[in-house]
PDB file of N, CA and C in Angstrom:
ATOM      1  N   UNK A   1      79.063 154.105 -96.984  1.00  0.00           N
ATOM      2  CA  UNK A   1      79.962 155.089 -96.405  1.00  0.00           C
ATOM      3  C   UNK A   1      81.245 155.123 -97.226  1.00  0.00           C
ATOM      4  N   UNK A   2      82.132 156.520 -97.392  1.00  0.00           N
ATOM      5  CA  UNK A   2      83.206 156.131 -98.096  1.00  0.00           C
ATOM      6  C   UNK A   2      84.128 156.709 -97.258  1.00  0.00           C
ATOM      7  N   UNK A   3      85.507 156.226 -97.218  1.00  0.00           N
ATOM      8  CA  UNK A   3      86.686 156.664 -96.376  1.00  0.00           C
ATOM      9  C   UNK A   3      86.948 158.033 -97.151  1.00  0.00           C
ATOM     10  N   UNK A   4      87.125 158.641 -95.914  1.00  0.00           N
ATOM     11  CA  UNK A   4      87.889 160.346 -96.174  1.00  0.00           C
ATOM     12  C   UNK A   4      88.957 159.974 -95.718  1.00  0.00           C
ATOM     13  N   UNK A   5      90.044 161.414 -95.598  1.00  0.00           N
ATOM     14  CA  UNK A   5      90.915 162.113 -94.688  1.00  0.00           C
ATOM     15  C   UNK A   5      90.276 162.868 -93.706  1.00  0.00           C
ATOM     16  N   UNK A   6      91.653 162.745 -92.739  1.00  0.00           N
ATOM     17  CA  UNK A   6      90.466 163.396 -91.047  1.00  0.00           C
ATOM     18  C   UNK A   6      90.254 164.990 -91.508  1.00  0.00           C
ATOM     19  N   UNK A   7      91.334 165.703 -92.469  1.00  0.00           N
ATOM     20  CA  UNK A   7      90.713 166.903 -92.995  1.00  0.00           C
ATOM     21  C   UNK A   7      88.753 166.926 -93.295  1.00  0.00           C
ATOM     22  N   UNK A   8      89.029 166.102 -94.240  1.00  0.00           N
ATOM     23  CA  UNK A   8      87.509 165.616 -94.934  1.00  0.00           C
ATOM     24  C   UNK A   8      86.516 165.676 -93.700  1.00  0.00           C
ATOM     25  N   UNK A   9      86.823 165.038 -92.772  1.00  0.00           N
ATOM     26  CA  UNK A   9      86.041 164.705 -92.007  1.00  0.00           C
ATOM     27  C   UNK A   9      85.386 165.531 -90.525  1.00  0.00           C
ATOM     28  N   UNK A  10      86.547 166.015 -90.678  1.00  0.00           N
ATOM     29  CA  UNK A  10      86.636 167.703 -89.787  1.00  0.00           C
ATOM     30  C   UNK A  10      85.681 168.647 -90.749  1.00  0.00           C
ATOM     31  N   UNK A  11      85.979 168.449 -91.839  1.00  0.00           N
ATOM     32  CA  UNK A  11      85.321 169.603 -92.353  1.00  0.00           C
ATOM     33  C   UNK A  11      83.668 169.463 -92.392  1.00  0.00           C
ATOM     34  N   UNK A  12      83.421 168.100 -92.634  1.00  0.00           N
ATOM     35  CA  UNK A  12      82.162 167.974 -92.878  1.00  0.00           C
ATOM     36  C   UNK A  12      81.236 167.760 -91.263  1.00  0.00           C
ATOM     37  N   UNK A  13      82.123 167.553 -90.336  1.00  0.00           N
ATOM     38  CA  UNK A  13      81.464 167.628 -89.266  1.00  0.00           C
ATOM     39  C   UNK A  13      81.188 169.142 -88.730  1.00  0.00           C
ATOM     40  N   UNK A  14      82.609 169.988 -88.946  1.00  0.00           N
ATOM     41  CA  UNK A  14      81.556 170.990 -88.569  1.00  0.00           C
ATOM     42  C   UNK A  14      80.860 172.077 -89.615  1.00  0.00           C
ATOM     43  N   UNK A  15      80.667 171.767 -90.709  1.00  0.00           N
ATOM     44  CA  UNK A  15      80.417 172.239 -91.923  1.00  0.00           C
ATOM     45  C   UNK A  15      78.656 172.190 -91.530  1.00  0.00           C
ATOM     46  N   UNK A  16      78.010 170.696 -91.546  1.00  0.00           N
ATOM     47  CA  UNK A  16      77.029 170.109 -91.109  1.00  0.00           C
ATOM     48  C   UNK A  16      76.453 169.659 -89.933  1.00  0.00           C
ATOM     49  N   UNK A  17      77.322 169.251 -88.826  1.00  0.00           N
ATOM     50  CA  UNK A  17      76.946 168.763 -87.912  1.00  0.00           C
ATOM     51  C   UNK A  17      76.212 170.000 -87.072  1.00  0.00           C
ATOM     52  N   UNK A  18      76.166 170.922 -87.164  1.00  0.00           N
ATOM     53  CA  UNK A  18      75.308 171.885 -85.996  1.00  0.00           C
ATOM     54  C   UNK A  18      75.972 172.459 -84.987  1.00  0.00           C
ATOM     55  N   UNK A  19      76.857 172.462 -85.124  1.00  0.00           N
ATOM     56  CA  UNK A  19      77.579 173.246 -83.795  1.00  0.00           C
ATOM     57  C   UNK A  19      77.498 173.193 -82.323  1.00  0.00           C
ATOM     58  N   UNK A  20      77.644 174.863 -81.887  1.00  0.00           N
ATOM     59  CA  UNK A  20      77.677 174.369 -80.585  1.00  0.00           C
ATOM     60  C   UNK A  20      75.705 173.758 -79.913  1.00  0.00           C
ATOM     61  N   UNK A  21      75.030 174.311 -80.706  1.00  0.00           N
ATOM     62  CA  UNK A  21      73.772 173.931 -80.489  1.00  0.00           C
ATOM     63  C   UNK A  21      73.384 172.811 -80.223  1.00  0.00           C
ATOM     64  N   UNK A  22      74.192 172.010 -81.074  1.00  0.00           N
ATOM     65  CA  UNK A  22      74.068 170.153 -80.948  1.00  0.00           C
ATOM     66  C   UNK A  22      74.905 169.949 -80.268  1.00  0.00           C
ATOM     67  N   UNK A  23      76.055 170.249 -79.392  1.00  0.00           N
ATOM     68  CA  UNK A  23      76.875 169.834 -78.905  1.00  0.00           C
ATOM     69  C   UNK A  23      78.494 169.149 -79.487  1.00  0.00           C
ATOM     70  N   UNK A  24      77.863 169.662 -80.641  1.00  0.00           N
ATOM     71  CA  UNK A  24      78.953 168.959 -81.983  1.00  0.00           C
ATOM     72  C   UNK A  24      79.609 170.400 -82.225  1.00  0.00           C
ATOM     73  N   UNK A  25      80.450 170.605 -81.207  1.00  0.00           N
ATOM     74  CA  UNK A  25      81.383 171.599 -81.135  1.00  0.00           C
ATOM     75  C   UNK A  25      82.927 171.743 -80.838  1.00  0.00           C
ATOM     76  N   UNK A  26      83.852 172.781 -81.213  1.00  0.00           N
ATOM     77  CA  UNK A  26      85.173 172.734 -80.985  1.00  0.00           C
ATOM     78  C   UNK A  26      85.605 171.951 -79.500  1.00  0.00           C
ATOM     79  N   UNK A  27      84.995 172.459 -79.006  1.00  0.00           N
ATOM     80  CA  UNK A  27      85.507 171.407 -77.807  1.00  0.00           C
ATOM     81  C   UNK A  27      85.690 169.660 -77.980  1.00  0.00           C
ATOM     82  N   UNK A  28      83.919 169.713 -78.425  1.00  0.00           N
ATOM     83  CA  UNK A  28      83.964 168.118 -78.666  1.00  0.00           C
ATOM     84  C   UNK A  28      84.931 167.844 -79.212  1.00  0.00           C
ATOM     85  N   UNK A  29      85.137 168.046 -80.632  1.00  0.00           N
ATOM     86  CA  UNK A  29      86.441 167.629 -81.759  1.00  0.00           C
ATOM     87  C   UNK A  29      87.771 167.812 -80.995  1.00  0.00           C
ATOM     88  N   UNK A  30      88.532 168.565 -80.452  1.00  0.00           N
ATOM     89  CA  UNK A  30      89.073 168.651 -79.966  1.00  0.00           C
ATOM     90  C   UNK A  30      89.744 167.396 -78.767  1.00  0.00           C
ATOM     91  N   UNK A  31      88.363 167.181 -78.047  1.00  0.00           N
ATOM     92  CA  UNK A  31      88.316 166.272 -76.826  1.00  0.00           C
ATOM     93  C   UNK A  31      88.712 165.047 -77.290  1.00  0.00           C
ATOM     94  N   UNK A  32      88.087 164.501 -78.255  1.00  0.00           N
ATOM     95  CA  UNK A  32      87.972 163.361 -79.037  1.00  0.00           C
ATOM     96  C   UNK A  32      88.508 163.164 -80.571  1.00  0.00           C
ATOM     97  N   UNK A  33      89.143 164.298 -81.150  1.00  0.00           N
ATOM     98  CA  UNK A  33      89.630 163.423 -82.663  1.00  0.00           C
ATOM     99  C   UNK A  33      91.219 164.655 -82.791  1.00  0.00           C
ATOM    100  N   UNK A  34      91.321 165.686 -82.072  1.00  0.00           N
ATOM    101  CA  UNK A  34      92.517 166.360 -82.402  1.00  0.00           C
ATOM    102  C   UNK A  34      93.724 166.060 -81.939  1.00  0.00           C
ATOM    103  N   UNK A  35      93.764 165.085 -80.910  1.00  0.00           N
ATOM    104  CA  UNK A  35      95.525 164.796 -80.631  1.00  0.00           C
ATOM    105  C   UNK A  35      95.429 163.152 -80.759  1.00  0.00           C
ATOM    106  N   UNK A  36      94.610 162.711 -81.864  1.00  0.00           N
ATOM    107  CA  UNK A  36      94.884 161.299 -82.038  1.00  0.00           C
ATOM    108  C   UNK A  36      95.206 160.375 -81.045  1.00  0.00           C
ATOM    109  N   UNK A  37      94.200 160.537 -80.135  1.00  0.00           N
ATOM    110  CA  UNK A  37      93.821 159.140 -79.257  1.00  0.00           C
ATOM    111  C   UNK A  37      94.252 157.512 -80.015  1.00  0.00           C
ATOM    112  N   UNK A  38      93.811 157.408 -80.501  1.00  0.00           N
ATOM    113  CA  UNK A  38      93.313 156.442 -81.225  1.00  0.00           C
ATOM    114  C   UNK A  38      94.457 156.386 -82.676  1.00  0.00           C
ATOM    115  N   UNK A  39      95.760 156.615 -82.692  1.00  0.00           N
ATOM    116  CA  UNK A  39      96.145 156.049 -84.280  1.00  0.00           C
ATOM    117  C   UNK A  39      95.940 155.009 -84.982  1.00  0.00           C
ATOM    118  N   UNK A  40      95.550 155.562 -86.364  1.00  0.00           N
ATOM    119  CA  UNK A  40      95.554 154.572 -87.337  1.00  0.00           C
ATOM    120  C   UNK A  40      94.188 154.241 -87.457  1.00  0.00           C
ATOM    121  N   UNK A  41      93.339 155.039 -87.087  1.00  0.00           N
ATOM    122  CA  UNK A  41      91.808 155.148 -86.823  1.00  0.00           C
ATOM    123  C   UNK A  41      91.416 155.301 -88.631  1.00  0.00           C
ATOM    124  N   UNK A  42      90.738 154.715 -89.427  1.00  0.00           N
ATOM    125  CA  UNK A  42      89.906 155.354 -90.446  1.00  0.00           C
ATOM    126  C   UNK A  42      88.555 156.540 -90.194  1.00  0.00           C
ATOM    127  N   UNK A  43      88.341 157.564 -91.319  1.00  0.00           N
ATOM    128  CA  UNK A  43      87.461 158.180 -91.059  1.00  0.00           C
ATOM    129  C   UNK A  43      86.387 157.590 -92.062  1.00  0.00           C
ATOM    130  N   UNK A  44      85.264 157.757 -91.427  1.00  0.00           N
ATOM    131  CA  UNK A  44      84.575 157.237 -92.836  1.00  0.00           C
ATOM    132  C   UNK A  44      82.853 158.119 -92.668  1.00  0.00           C
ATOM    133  N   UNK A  45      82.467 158.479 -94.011  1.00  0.00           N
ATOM    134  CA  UNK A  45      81.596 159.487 -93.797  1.00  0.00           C
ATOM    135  C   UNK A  45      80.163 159.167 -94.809  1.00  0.00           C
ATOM    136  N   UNK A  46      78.906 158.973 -94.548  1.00  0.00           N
ATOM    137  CA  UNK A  46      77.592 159.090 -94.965  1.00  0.00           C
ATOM    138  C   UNK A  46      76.955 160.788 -94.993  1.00  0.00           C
ATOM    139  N   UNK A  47      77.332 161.199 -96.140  1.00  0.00           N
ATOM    140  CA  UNK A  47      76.527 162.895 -95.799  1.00  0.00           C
ATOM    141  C   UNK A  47      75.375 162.802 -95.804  1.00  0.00           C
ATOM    142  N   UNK A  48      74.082 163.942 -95.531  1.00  0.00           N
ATOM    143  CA  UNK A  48      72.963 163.853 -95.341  1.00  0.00           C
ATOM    144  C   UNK A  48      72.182 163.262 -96.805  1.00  0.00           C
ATOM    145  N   UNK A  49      71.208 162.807 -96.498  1.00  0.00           N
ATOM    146  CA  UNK A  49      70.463 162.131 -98.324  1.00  0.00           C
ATOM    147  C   UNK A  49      69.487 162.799 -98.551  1.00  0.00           C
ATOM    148  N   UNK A  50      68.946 163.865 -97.531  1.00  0.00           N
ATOM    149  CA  UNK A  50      67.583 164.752 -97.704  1.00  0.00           C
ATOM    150  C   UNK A  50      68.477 165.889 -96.777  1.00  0.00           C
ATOM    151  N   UNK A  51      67.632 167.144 -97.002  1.00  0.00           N
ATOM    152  CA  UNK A  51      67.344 167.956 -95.882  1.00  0.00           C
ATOM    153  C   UNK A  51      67.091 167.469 -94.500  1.00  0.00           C
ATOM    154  N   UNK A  52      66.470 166.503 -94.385  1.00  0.00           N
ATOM    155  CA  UNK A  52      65.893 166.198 -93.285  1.00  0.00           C
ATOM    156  C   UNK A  52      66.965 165.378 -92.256  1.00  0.00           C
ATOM    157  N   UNK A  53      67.552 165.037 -93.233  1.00  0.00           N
ATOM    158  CA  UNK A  53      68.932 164.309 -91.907  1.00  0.00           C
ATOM    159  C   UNK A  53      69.800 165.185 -92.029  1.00  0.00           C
ATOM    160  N   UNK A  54      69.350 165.593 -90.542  1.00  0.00           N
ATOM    161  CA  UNK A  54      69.993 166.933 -89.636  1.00  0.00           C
ATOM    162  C   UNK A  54      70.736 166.622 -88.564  1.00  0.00           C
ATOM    163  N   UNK A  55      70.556 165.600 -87.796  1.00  0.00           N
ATOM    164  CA  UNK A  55      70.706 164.897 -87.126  1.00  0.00           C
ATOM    165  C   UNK A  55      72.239 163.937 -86.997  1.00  0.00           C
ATOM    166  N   UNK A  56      73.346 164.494 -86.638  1.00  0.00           N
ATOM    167  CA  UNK A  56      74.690 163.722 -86.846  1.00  0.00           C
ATOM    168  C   UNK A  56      74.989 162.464 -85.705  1.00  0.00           C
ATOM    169  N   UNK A  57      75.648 161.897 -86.400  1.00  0.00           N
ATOM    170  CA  UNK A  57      75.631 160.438 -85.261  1.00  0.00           C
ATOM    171  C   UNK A  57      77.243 160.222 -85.868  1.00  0.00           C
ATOM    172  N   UNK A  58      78.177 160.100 -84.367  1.00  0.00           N
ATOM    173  CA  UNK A  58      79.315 159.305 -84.612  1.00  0.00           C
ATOM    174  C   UNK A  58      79.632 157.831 -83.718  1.00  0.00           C
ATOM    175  N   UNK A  59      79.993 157.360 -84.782  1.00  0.00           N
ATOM    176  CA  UNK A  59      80.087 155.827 -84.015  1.00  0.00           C
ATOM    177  C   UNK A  59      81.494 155.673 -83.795  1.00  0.00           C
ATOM    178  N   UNK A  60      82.644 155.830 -83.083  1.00  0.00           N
ATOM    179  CA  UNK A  60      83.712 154.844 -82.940  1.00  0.00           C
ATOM    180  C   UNK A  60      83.935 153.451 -82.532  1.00  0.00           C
ATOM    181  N   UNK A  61      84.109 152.788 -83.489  1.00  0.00           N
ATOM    182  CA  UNK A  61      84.386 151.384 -83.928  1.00  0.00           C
ATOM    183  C   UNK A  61      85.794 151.199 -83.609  1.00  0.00           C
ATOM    184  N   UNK A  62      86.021 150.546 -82.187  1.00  0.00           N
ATOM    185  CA  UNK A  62      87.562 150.172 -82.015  1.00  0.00           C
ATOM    186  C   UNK A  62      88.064 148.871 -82.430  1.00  0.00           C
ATOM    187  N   UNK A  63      87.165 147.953 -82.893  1.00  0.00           N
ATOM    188  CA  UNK A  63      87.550 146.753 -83.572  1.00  0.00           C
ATOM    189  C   UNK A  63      87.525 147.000 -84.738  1.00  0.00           C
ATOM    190  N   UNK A  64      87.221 147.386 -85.731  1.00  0.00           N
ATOM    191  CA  UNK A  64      87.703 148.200 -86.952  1.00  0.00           C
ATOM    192  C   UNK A  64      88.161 149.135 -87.539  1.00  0.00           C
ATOM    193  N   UNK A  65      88.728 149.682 -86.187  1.00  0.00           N
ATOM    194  CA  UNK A  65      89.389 151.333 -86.015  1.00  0.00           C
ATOM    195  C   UNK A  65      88.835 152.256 -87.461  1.00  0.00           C
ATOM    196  N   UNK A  66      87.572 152.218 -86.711  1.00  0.00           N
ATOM    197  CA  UNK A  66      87.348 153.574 -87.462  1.00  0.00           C
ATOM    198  C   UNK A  66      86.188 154.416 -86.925  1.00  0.00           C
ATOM    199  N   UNK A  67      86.348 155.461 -87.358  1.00  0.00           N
ATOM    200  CA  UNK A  67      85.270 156.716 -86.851  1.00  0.00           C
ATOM    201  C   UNK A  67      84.034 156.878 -87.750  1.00  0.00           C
ATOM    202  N   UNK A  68      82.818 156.839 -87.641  1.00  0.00           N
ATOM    203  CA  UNK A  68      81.919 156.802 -88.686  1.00  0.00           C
ATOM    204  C   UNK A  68      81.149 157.536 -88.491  1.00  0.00           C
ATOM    205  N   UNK A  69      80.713 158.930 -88.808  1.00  0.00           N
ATOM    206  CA  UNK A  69      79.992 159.951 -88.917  1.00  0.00           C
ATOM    207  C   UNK A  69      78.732 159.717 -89.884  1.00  0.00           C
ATOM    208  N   UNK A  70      77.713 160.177 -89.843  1.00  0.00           N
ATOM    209  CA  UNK A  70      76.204 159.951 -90.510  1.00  0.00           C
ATOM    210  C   UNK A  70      75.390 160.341 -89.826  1.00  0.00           C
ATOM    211  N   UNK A  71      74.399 161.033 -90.805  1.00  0.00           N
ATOM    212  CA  UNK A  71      73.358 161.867 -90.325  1.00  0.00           C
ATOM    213  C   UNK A  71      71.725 161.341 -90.910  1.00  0.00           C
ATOM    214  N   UNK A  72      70.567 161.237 -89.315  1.00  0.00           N
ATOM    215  CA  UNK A  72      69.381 160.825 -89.376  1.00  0.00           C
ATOM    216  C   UNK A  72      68.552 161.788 -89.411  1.00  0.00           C
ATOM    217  N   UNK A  73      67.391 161.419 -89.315  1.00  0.00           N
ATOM    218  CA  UNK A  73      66.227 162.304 -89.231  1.00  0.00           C
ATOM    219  C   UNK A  73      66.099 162.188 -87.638  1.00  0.00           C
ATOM    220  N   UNK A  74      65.522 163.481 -87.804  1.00  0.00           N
ATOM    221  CA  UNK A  74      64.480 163.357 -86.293  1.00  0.00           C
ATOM    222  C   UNK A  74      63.825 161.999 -85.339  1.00  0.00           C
ATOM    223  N   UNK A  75      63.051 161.708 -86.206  1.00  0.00           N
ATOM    224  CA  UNK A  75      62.100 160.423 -86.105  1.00  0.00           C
ATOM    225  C   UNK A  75      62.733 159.160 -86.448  1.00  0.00           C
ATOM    226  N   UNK A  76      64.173 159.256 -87.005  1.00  0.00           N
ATOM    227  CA  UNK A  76      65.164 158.423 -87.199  1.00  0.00           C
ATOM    228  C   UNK A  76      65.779 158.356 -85.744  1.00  0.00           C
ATOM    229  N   UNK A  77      66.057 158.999 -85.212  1.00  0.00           N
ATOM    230  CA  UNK A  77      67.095 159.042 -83.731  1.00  0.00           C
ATOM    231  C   UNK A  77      66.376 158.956 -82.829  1.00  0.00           C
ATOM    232  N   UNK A  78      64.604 159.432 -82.890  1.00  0.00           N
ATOM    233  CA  UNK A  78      63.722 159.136 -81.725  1.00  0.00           C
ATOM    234  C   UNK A  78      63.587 157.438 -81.518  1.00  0.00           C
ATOM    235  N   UNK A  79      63.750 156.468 -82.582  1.00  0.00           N
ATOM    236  CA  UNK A  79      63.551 155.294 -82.595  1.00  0.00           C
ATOM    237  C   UNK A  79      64.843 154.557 -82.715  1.00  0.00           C
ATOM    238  N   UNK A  80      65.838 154.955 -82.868  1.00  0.00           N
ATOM    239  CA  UNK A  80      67.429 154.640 -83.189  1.00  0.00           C
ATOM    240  C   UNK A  80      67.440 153.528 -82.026  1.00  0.00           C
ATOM    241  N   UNK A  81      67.047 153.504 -80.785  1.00  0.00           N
ATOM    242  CA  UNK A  81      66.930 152.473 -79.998  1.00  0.00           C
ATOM    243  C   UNK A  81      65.833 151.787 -79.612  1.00  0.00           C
ATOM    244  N   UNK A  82      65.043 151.485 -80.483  1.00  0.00           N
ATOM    245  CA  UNK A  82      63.690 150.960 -80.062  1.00  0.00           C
ATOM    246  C   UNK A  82      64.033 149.234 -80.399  1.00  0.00           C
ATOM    247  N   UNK A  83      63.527 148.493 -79.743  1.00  0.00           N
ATOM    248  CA  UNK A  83      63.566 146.793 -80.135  1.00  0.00           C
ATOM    249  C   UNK A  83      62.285 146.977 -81.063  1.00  0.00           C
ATOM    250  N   UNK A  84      63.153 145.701 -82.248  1.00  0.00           N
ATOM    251  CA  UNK A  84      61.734 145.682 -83.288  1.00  0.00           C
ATOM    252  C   UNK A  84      60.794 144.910 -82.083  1.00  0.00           C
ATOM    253  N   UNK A  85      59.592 144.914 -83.268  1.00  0.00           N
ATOM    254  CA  UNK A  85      58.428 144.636 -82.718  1.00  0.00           C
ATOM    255  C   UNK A  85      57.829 145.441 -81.065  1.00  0.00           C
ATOM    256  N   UNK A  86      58.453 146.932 -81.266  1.00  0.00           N
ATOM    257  CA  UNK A  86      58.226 147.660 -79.604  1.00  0.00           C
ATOM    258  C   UNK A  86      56.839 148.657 -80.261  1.00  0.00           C
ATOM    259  N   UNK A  87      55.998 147.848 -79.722  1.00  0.00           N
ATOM    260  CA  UNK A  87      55.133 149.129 -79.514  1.00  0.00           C
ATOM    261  C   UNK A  87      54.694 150.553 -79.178  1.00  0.00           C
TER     262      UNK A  87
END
């Protein structure tokens, strides 16, 4: 992952992230990253590595104050919580 600016990071969320379709919409951003809850937060960003990670995931990390945006596959996020060895 490499650190942006929250510009950077605004942009690429809604550039990529899917909009209001995914729920990754003005509101959301708004709710959660536009009046700086959280100062002194890092942004930090993984863009997609295929077509296929379509799929945006943000993690806020309050013990390392930072925001971490990255995008999976489908079949990446269907299993995103599975325990190894789950049948």
């Amino acid at each position: 992952m490499k650190e942006v600016t929250k510009v950077q990071f605004k942009d690429i969320y809604f550039r990529v992230g899917g909009g209001a379709a995914t729920g990754w919409d003005l509101a959301y951003w708004n709710n959660f990253f536009e009046d700086e809850k959280r100062p002194g937060m890092k942004y930090l960003v993984e863009e997609p590595a295929t077509p296929e990670h379509k799929r945006m995931m943000i993690v806020t990390d309050c013990g390392g104050n930072e925001y971490r945006l990255f995008f999976m596959t489908e079949e990446g996020e269907e299993s995103f919580f599975d325990f190894p060895g789950k049948s």
